[in-house]
PDB file of N, CA and C in Angstrom:
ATOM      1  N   UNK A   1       0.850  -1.178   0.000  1.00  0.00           N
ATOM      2  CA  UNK A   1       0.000   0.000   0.000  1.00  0.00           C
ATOM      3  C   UNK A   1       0.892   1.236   0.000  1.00  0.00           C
ATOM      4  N   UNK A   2       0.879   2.410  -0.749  1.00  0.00           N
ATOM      5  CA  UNK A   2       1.245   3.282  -0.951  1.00  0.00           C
ATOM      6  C   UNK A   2       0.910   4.691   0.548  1.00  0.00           C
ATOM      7  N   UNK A   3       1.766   5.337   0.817  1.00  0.00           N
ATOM      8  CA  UNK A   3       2.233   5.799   1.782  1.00  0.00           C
ATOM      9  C   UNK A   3       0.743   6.656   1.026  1.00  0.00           C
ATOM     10  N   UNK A   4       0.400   7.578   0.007  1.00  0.00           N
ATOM     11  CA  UNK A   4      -0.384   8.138   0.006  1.00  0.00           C
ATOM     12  C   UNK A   4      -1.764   7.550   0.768  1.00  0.00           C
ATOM     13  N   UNK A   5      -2.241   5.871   0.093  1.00  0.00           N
ATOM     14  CA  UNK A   5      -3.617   5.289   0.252  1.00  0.00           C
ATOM     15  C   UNK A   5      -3.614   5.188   1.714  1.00  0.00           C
ATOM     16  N   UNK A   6      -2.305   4.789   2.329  1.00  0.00           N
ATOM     17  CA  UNK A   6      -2.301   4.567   3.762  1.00  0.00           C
ATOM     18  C   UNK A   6      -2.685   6.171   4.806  1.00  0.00           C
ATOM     19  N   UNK A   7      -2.284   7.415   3.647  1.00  0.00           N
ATOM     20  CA  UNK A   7      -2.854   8.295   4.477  1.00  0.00           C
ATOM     21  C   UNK A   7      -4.233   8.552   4.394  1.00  0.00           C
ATOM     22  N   UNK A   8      -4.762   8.006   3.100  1.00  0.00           N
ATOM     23  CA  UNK A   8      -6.275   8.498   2.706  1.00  0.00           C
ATOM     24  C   UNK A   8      -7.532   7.641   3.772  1.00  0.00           C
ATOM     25  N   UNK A   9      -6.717   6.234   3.924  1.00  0.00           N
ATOM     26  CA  UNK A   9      -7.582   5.149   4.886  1.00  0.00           C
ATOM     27  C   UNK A   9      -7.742   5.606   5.948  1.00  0.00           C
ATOM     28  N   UNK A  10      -6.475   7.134   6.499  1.00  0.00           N
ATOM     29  CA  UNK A  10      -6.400   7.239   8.408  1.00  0.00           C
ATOM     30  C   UNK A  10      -6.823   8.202   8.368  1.00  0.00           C
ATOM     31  N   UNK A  11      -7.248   9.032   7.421  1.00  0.00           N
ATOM     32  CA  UNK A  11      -8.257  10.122   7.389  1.00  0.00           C
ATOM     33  C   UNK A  11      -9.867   9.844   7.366  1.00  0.00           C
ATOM     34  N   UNK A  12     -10.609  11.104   8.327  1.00  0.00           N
ATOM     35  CA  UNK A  12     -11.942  10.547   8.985  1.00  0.00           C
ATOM     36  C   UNK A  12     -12.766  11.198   7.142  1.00  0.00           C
ATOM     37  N   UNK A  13     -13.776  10.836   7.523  1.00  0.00           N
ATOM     38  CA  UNK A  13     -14.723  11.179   6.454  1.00  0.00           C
ATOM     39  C   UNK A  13     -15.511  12.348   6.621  1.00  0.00           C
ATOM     40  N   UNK A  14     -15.278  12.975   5.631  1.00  0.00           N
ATOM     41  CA  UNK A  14     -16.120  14.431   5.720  1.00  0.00           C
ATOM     42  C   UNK A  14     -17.819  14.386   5.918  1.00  0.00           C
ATOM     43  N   UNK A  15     -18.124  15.230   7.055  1.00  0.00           N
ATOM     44  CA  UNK A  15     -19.594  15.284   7.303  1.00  0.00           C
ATOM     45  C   UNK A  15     -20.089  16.893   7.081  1.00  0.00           C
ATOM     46  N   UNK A  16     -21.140  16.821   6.788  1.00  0.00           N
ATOM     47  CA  UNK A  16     -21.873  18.320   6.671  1.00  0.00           C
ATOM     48  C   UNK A  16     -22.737  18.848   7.989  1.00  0.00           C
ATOM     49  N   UNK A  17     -22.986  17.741   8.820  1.00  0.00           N
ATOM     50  CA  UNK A  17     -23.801  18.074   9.933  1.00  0.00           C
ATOM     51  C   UNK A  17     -24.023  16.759  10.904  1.00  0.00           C
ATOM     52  N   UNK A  18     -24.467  16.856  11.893  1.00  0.00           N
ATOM     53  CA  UNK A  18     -24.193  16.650  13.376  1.00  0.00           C
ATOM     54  C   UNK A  18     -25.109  14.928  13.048  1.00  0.00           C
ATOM     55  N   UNK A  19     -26.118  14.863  12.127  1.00  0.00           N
ATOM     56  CA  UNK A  19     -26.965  13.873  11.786  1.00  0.00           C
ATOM     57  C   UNK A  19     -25.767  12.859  11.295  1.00  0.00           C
ATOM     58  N   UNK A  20     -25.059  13.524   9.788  1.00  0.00           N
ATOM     59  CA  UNK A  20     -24.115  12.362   9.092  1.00  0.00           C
ATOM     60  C   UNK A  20     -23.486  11.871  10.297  1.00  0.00           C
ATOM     61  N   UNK A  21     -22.508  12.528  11.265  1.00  0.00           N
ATOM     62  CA  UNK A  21     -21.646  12.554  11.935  1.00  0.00           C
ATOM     63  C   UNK A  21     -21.878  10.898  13.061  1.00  0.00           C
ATOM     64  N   UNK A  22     -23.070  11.304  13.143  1.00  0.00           N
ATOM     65  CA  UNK A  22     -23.452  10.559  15.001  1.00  0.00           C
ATOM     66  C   UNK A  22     -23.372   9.632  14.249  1.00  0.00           C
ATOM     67  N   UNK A  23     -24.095   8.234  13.342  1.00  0.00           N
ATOM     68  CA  UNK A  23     -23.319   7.431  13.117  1.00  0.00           C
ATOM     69  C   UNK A  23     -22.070   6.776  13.163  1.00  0.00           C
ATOM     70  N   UNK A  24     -21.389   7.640  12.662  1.00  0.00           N
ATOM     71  CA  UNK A  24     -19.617   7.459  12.267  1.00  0.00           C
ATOM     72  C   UNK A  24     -19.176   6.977  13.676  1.00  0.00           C
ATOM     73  N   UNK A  25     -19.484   8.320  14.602  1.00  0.00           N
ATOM     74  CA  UNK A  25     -19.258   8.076  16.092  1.00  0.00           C
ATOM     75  C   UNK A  25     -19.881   7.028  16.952  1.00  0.00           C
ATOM     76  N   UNK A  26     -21.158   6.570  16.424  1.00  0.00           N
ATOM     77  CA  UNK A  26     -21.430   5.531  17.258  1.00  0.00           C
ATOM     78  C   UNK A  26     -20.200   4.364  16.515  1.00  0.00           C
ATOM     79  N   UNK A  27     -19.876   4.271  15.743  1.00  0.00           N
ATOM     80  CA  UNK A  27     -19.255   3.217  15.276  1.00  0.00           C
ATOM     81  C   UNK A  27     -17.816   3.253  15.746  1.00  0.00           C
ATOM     82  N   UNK A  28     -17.622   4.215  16.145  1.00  0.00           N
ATOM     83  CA  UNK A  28     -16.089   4.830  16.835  1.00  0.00           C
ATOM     84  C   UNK A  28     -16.055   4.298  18.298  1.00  0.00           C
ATOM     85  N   UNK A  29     -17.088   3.798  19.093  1.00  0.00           N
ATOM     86  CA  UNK A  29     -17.394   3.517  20.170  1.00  0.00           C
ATOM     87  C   UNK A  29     -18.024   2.305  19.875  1.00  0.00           C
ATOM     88  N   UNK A  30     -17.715   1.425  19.452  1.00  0.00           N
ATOM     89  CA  UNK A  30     -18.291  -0.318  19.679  1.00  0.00           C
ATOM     90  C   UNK A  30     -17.953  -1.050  20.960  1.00  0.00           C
ATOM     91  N   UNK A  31     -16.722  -0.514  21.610  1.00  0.00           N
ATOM     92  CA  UNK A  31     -16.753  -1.513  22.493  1.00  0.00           C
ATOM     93  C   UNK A  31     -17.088  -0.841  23.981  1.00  0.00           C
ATOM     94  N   UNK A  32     -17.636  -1.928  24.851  1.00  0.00           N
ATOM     95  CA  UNK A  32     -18.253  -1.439  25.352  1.00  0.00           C
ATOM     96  C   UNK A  32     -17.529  -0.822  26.865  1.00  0.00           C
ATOM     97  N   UNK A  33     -16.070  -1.235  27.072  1.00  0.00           N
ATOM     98  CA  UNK A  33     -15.445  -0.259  28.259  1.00  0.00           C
ATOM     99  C   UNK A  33     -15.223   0.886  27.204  1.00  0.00           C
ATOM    100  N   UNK A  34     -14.853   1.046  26.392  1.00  0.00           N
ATOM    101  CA  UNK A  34     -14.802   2.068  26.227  1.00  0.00           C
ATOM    102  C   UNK A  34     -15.956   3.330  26.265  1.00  0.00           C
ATOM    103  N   UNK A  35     -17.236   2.971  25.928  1.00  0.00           N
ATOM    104  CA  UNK A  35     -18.241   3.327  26.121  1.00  0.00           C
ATOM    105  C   UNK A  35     -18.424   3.780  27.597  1.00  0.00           C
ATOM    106  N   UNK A  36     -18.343   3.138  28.298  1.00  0.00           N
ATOM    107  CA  UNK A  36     -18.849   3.352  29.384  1.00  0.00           C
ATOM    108  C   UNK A  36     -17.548   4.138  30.063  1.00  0.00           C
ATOM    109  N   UNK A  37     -16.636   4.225  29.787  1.00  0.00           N
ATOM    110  CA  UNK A  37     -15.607   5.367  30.040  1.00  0.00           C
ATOM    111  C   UNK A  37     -15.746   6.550  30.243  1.00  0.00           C
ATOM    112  N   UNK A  38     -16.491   6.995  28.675  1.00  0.00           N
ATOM    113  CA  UNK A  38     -17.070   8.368  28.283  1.00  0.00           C
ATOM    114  C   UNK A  38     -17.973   8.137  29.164  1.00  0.00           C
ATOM    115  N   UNK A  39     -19.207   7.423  29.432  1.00  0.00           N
ATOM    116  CA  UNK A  39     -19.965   7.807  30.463  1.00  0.00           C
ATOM    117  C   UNK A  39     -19.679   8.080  31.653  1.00  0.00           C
ATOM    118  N   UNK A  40     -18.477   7.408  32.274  1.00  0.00           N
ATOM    119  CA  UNK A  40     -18.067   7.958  33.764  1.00  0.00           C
ATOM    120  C   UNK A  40     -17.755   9.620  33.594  1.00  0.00           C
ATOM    121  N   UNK A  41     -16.745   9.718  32.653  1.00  0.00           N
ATOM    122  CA  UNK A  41     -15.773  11.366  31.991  1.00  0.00           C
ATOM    123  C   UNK A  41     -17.112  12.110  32.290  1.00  0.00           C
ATOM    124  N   UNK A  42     -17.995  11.810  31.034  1.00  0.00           N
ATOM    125  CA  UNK A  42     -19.288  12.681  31.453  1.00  0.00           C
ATOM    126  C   UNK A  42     -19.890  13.078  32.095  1.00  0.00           C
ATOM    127  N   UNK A  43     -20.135  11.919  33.178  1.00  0.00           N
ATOM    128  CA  UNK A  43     -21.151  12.367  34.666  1.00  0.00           C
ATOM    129  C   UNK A  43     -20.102  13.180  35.377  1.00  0.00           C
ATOM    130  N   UNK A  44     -18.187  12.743  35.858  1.00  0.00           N
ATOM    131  CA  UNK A  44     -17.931  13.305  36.776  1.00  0.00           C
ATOM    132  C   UNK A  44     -17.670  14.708  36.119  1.00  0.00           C
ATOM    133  N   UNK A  45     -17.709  15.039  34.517  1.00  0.00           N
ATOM    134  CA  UNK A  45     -17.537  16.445  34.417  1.00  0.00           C
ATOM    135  C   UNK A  45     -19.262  16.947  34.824  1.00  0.00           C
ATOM    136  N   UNK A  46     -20.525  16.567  34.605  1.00  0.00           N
ATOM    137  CA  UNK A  46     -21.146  17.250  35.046  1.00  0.00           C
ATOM    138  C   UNK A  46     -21.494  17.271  36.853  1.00  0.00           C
ATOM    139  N   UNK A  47     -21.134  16.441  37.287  1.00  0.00           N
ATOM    140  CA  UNK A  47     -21.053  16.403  38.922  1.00  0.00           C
ATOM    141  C   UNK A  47     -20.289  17.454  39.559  1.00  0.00           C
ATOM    142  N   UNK A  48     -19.021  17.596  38.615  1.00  0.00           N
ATOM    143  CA  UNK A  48     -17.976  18.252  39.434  1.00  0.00           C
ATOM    144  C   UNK A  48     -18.645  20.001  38.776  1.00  0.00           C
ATOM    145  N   UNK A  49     -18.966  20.019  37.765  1.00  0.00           N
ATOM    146  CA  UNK A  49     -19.894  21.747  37.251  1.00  0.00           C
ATOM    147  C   UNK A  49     -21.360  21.613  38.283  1.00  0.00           C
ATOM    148  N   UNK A  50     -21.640  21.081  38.424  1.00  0.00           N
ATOM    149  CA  UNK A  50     -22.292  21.039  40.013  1.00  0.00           C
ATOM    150  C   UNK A  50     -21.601  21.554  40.576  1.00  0.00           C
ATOM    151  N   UNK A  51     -20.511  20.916  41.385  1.00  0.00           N
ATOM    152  CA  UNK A  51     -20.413  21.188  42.813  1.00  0.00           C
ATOM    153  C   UNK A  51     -19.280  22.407  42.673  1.00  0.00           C
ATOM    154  N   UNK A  52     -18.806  22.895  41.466  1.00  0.00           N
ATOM    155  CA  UNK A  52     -18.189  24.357  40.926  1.00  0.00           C
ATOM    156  C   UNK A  52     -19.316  25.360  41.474  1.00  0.00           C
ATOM    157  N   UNK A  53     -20.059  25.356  40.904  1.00  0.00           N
ATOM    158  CA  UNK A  53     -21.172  26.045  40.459  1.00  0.00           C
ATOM    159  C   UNK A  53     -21.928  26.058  42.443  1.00  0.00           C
ATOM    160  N   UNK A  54     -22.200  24.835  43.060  1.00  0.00           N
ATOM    161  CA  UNK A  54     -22.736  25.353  44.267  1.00  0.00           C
ATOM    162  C   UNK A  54     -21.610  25.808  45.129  1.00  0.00           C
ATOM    163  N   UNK A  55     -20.911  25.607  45.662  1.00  0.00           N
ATOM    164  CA  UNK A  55     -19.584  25.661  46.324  1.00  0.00           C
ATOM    165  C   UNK A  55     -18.475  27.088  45.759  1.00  0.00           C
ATOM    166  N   UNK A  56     -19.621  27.605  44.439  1.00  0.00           N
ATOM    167  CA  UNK A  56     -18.639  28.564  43.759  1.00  0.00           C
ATOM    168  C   UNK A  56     -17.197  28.287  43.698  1.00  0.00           C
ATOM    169  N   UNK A  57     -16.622  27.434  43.877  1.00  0.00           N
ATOM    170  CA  UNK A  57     -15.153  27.746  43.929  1.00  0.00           C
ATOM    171  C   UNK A  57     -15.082  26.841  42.438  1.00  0.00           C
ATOM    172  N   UNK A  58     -14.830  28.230  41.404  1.00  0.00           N
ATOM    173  CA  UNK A  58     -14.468  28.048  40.034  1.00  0.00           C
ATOM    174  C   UNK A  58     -13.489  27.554  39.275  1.00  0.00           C
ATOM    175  N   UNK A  59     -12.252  27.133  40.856  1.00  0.00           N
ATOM    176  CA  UNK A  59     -10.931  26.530  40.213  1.00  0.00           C
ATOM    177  C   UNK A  59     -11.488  25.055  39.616  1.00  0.00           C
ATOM    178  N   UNK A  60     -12.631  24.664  40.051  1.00  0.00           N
ATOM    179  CA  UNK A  60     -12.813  22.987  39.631  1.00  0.00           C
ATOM    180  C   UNK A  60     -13.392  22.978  38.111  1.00  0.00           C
ATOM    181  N   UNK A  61     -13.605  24.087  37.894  1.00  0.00           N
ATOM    182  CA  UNK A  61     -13.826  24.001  36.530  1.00  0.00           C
ATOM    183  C   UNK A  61     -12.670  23.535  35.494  1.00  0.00           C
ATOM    184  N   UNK A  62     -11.661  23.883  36.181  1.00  0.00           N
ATOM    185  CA  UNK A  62     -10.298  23.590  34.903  1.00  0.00           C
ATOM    186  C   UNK A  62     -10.169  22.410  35.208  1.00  0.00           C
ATOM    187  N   UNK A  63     -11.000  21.089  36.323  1.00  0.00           N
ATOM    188  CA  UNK A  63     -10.581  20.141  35.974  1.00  0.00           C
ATOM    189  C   UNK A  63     -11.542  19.357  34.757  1.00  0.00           C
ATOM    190  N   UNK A  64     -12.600  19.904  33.933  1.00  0.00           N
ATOM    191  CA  UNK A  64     -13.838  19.262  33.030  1.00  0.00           C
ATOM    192  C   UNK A  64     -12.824  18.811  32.031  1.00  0.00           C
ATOM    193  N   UNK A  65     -12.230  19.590  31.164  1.00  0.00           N
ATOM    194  CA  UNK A  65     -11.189  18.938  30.247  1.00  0.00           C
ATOM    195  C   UNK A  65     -10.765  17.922  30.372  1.00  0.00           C
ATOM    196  N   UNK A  66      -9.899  17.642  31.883  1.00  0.00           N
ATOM    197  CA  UNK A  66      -9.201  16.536  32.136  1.00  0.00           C
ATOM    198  C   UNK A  66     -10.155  15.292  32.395  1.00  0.00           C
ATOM    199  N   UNK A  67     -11.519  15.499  33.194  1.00  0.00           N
ATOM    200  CA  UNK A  67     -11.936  14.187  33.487  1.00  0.00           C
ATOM    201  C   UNK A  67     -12.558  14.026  32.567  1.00  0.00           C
ATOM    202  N   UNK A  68     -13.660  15.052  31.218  1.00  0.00           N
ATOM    203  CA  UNK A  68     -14.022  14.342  30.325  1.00  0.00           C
ATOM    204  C   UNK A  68     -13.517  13.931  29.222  1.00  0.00           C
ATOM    205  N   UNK A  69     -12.074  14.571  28.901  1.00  0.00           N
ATOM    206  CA  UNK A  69     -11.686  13.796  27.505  1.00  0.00           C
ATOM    207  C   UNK A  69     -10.678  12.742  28.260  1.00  0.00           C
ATOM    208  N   UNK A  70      -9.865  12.580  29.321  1.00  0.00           N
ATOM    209  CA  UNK A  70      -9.181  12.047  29.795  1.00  0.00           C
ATOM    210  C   UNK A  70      -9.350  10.256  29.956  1.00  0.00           C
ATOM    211  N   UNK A  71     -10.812  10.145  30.693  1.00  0.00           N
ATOM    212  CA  UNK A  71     -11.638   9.053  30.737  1.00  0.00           C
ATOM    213  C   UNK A  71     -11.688   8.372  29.133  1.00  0.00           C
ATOM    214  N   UNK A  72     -12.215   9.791  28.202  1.00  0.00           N
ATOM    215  CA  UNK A  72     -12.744   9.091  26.968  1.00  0.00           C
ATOM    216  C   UNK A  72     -11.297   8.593  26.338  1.00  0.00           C
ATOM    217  N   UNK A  73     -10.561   9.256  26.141  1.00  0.00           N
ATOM    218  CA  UNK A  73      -9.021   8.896  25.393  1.00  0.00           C
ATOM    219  C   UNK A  73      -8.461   7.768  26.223  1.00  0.00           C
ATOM    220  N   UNK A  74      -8.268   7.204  27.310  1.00  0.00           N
ATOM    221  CA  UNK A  74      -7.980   5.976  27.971  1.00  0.00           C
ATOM    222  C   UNK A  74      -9.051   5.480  27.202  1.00  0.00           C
ATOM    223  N   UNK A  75     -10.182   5.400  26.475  1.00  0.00           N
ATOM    224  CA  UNK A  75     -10.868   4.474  26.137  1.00  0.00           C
ATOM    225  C   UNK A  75     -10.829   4.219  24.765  1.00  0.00           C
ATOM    226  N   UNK A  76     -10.591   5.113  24.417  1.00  0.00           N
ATOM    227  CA  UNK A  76      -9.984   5.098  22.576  1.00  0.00           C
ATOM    228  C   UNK A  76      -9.101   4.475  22.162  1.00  0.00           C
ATOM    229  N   UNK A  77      -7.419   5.010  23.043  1.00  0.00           N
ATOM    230  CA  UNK A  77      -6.188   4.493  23.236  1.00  0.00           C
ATOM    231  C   UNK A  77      -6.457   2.831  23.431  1.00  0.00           C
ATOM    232  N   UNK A  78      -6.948   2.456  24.898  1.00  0.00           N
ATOM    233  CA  UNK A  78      -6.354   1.116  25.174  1.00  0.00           C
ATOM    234  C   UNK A  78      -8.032   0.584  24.607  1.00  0.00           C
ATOM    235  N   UNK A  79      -9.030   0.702  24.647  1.00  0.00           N
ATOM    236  CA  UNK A  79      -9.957  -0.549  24.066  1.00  0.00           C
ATOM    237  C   UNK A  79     -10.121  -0.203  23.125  1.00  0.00           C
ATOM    238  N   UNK A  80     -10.648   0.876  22.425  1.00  0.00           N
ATOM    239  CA  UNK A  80     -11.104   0.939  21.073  1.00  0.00           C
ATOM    240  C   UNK A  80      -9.654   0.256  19.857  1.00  0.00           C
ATOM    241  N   UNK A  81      -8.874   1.418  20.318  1.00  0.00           N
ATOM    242  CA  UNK A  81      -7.458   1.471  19.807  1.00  0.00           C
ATOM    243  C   UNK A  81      -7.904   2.127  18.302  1.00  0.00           C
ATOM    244  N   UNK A  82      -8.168   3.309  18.369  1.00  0.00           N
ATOM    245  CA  UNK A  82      -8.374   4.367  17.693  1.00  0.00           C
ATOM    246  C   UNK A  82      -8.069   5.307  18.017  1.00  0.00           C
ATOM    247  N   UNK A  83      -8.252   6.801  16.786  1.00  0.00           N
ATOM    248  CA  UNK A  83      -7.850   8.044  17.347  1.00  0.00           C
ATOM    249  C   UNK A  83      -9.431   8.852  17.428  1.00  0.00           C
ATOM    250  N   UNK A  84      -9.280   9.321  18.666  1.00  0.00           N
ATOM    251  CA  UNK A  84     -10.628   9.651  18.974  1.00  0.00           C
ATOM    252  C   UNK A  84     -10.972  11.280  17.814  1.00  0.00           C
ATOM    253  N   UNK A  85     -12.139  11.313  17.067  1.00  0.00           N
ATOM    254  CA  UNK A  85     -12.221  11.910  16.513  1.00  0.00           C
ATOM    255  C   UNK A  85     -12.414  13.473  16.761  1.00  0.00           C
ATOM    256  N   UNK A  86     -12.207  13.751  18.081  1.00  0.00           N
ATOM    257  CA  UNK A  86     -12.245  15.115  18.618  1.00  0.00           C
ATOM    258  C   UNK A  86     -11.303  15.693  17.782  1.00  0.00           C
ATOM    259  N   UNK A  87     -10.279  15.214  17.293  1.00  0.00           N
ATOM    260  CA  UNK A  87      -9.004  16.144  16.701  1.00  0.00           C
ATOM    261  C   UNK A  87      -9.470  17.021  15.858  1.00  0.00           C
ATOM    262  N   UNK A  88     -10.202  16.251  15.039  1.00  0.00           N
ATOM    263  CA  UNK A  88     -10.944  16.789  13.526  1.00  0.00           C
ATOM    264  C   UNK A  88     -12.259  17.379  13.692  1.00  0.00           C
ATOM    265  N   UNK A  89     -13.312  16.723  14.754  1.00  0.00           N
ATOM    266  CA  UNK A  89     -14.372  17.321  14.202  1.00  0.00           C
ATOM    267  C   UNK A  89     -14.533  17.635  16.040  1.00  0.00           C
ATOM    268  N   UNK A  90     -14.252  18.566  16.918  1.00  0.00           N
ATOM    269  CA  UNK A  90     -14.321  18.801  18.410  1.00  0.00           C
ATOM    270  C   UNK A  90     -15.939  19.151  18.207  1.00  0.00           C
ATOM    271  N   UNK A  91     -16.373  19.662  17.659  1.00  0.00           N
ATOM    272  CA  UNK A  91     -17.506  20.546  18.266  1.00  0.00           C
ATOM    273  C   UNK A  91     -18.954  19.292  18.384  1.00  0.00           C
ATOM    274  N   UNK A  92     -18.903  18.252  16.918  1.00  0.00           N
ATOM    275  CA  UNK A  92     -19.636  17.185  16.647  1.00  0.00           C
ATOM    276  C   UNK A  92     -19.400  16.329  17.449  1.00  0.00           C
ATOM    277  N   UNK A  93     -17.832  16.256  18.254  1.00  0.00           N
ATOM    278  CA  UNK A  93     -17.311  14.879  18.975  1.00  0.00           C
ATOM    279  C   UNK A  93     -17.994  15.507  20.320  1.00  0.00           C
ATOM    280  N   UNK A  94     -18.212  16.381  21.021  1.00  0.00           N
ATOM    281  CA  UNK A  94     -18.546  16.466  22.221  1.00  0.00           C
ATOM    282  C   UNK A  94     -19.934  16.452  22.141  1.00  0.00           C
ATOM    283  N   UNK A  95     -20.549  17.054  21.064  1.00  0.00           N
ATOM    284  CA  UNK A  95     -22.557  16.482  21.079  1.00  0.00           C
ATOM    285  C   UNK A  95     -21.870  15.520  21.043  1.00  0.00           C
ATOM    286  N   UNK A  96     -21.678  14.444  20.394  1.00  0.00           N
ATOM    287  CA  UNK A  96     -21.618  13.065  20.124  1.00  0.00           C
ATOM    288  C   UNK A  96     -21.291  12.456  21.640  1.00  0.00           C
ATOM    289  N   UNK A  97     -20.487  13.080  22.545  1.00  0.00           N
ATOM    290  CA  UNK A  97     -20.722  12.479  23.714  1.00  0.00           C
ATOM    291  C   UNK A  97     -22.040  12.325  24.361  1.00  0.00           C
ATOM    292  N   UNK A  98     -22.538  13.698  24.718  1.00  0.00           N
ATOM    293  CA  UNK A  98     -23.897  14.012  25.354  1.00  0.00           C
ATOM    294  C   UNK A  98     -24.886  13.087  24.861  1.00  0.00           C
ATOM    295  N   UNK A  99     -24.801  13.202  23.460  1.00  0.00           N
ATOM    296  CA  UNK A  99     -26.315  12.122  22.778  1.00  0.00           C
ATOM    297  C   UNK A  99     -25.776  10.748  23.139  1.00  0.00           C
ATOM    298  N   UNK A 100     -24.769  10.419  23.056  1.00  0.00           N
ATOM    299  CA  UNK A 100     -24.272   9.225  23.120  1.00  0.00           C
ATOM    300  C   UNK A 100     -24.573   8.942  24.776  1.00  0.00           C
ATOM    301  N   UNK A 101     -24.575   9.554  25.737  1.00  0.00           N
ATOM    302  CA  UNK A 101     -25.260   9.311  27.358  1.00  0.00           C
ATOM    303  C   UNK A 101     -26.278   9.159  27.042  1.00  0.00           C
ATOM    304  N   UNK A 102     -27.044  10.104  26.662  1.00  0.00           N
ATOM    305  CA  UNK A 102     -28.226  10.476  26.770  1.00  0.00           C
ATOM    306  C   UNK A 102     -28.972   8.986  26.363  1.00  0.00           C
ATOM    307  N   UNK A 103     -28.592   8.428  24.761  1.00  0.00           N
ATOM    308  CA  UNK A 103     -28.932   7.696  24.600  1.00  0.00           C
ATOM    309  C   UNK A 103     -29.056   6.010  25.191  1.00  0.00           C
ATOM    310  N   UNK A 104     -27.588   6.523  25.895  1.00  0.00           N
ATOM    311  CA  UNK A 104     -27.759   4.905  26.758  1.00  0.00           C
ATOM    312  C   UNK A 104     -28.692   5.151  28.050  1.00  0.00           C
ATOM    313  N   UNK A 105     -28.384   6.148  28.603  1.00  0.00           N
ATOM    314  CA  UNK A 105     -29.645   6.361  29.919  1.00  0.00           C
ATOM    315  C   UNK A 105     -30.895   6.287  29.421  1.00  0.00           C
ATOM    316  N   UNK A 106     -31.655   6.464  28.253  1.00  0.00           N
ATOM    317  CA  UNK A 106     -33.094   6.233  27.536  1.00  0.00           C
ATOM    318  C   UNK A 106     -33.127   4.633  26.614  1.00  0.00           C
ATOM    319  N   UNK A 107     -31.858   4.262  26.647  1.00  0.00           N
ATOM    320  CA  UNK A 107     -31.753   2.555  26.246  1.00  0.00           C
ATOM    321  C   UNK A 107     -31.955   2.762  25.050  1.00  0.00           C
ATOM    322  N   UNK A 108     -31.900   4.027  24.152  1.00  0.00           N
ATOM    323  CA  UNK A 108     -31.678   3.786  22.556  1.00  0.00           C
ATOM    324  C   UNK A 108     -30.414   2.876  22.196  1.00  0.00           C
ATOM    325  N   UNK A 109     -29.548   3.150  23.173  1.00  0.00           N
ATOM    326  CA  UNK A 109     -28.605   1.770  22.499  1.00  0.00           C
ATOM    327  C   UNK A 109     -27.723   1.277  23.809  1.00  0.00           C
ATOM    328  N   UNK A 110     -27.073   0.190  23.692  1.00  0.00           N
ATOM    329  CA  UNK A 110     -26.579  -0.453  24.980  1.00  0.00           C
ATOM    330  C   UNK A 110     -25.843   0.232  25.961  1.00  0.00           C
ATOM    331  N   UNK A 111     -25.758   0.238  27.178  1.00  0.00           N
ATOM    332  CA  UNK A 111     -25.258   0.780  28.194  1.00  0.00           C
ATOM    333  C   UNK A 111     -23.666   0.655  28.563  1.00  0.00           C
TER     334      UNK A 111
END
């Protein structure tokens, strides 16, 4: 395989909107620690914007970065063993988290 095709295969696929996208991403997340990774990242970033937010003390905000992509990238890295698509598309990859909870807490797809 040619160094070009090998770059064209590790490049993500262009989307126009948040609909094409969520597919791709559910498929980016098949397995299921990894899944449930992002769901821990998720809750303790919204637990901890809670307790920012009552407790006012705003330094805990600079930790949301770390526990929600932190959790999810340990889950990309060692189970998926992919590159998590935040690089390329951040704004689609973080809805894609939220719907992606959302959806396992309403059992649209496995937990």
């Amino acid at each position: 395989m040619s160094e070009t095709s090998t770059q064209a295969a590790s490049e993500l696929p262009e989307f126009n909107s948040f609909a094409e996208f969520y597919p791709y991403y559910l498929s980016e997340h098949s397995n299921d620690t990894s899944r449930r990774l992002h769901y821990v990242g998720s809750s303790l970033v919204l637990l901890t914007l809670a307790w920012a937010l009552l407790s006012q003390n705003f330094w805990w905000l600079l930790a949301l970065p770390l526990l929600g992509y932190g959790f999810a990238w340990v889950g990309h890295f060692f189970f998926e063993k992919n590159k998590p698509a935040t690089f390329k598309y951040p704004l689609y990859s973080f809805m894609g988290d939220w719907v992606m909870l959302r959806d396992a807490l309403t059992g649209r797809i496995r937990f």
